[in-house]
Each structure stands twice: as C-alpha cells, then as structure tokens.
C-alpha atoms as a PDB file:
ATOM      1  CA  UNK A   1     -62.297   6.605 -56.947  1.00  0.00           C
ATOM      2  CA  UNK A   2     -59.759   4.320 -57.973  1.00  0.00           C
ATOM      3  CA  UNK A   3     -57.241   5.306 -60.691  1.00  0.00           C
ATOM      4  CA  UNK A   4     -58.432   1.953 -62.800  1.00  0.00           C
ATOM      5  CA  UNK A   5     -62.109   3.666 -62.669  1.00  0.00           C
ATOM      6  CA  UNK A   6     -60.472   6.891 -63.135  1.00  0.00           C
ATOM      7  CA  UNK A   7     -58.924   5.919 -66.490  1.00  0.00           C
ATOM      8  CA  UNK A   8     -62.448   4.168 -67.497  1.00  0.00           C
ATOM      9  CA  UNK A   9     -64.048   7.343 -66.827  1.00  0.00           C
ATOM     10  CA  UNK A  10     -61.731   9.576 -69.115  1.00  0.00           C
ATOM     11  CA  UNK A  11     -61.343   6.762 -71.994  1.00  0.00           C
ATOM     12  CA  UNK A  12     -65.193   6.973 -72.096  1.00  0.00           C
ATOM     13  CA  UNK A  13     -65.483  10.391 -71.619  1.00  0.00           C
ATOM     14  CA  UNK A  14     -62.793  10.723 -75.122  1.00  0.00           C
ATOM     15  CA  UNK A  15     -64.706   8.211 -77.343  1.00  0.00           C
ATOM     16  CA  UNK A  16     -67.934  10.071 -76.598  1.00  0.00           C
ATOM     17  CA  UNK A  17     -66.264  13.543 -77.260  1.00  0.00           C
ATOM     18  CA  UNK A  18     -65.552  11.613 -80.848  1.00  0.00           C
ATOM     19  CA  UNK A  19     -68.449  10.984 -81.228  1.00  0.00           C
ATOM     20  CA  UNK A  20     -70.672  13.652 -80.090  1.00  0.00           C
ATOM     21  CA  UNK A  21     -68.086  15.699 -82.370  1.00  0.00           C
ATOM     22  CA  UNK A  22     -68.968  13.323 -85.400  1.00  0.00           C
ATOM     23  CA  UNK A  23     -72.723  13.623 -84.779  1.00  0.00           C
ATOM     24  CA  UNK A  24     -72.421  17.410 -84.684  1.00  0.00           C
ATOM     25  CA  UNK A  25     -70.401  17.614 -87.783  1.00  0.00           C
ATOM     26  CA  UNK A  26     -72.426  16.391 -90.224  1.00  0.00           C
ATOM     27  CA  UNK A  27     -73.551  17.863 -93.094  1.00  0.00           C
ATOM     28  CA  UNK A  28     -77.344  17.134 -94.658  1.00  0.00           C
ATOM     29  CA  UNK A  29     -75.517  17.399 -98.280  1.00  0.00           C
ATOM     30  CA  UNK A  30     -73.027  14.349 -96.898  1.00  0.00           C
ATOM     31  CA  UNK A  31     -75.648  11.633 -97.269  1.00  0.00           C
ATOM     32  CA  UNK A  32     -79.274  11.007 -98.465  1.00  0.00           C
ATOM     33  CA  UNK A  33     -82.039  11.182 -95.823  1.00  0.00           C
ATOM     34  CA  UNK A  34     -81.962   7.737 -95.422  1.00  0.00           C
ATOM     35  CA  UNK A  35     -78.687   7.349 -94.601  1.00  0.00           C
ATOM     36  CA  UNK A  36     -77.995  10.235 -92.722  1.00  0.00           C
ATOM     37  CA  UNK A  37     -80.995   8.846 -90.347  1.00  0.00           C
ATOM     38  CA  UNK A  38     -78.888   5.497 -89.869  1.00  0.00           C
ATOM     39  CA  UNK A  39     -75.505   7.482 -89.391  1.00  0.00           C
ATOM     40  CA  UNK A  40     -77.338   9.260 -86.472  1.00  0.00           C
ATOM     41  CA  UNK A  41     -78.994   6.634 -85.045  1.00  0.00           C
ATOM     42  CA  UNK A  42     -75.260   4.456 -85.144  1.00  0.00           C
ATOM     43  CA  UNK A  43     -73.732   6.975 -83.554  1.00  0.00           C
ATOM     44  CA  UNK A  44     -76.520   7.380 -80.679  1.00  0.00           C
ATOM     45  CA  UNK A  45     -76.345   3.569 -79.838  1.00  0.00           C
ATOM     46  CA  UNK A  46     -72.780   3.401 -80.036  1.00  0.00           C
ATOM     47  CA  UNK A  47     -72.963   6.068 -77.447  1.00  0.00           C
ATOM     48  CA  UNK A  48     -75.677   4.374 -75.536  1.00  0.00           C
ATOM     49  CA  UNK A  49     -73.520   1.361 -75.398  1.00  0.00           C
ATOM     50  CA  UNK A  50     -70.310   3.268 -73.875  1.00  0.00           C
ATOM     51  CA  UNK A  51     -72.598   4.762 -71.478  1.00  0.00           C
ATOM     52  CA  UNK A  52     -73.886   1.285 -70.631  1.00  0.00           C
ATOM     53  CA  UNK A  53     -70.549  -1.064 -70.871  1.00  0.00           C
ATOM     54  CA  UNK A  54     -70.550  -1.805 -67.661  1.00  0.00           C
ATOM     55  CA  UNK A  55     -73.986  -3.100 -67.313  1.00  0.00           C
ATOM     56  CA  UNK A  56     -73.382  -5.025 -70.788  1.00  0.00           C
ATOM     57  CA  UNK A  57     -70.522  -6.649 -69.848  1.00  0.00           C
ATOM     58  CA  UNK A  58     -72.620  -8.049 -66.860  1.00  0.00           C
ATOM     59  CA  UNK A  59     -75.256  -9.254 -69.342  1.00  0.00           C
ATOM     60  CA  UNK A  60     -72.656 -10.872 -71.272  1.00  0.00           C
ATOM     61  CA  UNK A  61     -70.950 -12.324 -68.489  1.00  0.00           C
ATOM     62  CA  UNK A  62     -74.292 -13.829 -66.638  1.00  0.00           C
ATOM     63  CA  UNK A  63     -75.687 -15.025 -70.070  1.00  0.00           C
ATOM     64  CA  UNK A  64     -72.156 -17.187 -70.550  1.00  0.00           C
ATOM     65  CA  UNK A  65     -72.142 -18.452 -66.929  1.00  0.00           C
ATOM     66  CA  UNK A  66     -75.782 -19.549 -67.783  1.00  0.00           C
ATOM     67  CA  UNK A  67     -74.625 -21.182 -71.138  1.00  0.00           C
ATOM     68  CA  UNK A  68     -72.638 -22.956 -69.144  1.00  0.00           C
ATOM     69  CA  UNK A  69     -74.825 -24.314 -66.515  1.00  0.00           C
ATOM     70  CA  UNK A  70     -77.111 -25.809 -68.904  1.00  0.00           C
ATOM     71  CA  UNK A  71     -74.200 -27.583 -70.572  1.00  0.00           C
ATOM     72  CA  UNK A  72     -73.116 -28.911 -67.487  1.00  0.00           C
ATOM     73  CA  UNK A  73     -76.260 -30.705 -67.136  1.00  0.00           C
ATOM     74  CA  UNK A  74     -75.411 -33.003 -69.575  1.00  0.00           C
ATOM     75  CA  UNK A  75     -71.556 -32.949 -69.417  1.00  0.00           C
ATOM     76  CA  UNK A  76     -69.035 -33.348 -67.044  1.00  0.00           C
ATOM     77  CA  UNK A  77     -67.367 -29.627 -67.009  1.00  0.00           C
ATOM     78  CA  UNK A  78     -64.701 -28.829 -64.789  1.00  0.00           C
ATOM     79  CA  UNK A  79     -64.589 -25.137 -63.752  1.00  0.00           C
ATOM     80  CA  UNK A  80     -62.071 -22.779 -63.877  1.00  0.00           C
END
C-alpha cells in the first residue's frame, strides 16, 4: 500500500477508536432514554460514514459531475 492510503487507514482507524471509546463510555444515568438512543445511533452512523468515505465521496463527486451535465444543456460551461 501506498503511504497516502497508509495514513488514511490509521486516521480512520483513530477517529473510530474515539468513537467506539465514546459509545462504550456511556453511562444510562448521562441522558434520558430518548436521548441516549440518538447519541448511539449518531455515533453508529458517524462510524458508518468513516467506514464508507470513500464510497461517499464517489457519490458526491458523480452526483456534482451530473449537476453539471444537466446545466450544460442549457448553458455554455467551459470545463476545468
């Protein structure tokens, strides 16, 4: 692997650590039931979503180049 993919890997790896550590560490007397259910369930997406950057940052980047060929249609857009 590359060291760029490398350093991807451990960042990732850290923030998840965080959080996994944060979901572990908390306490049924630090919030009501319905909160603590939405702390838990933030913390699982967010972690979801680091697991899955790469594949959202594809999403994101097809949806704009999309955007932009519909725009083009009716304008004269020249690309980068």
């Amino acid at each position: 692997m590359t060291k760029e993919t490398n350093t991807k890997i451990e960042i990732r790896k850290e923030v998840l650590e965080l959080i996994s550590k944060k979901y572990n560490n908390i306490c049924v007397g630090d919030y009501d039931p319905v909160e603590l259910e939405i702390v838990q369930t933030e913390l699982k997406e967010m972690a979801e979503m680091i697991r899955d950057k790469d594949k959202l940052m594809q999403l994101k980047e097809r949806h704009k180049q999309l955007k932009n060929k519909n725009v083009s249609k009716y304008f004269k857009i020249k690309e980068r």
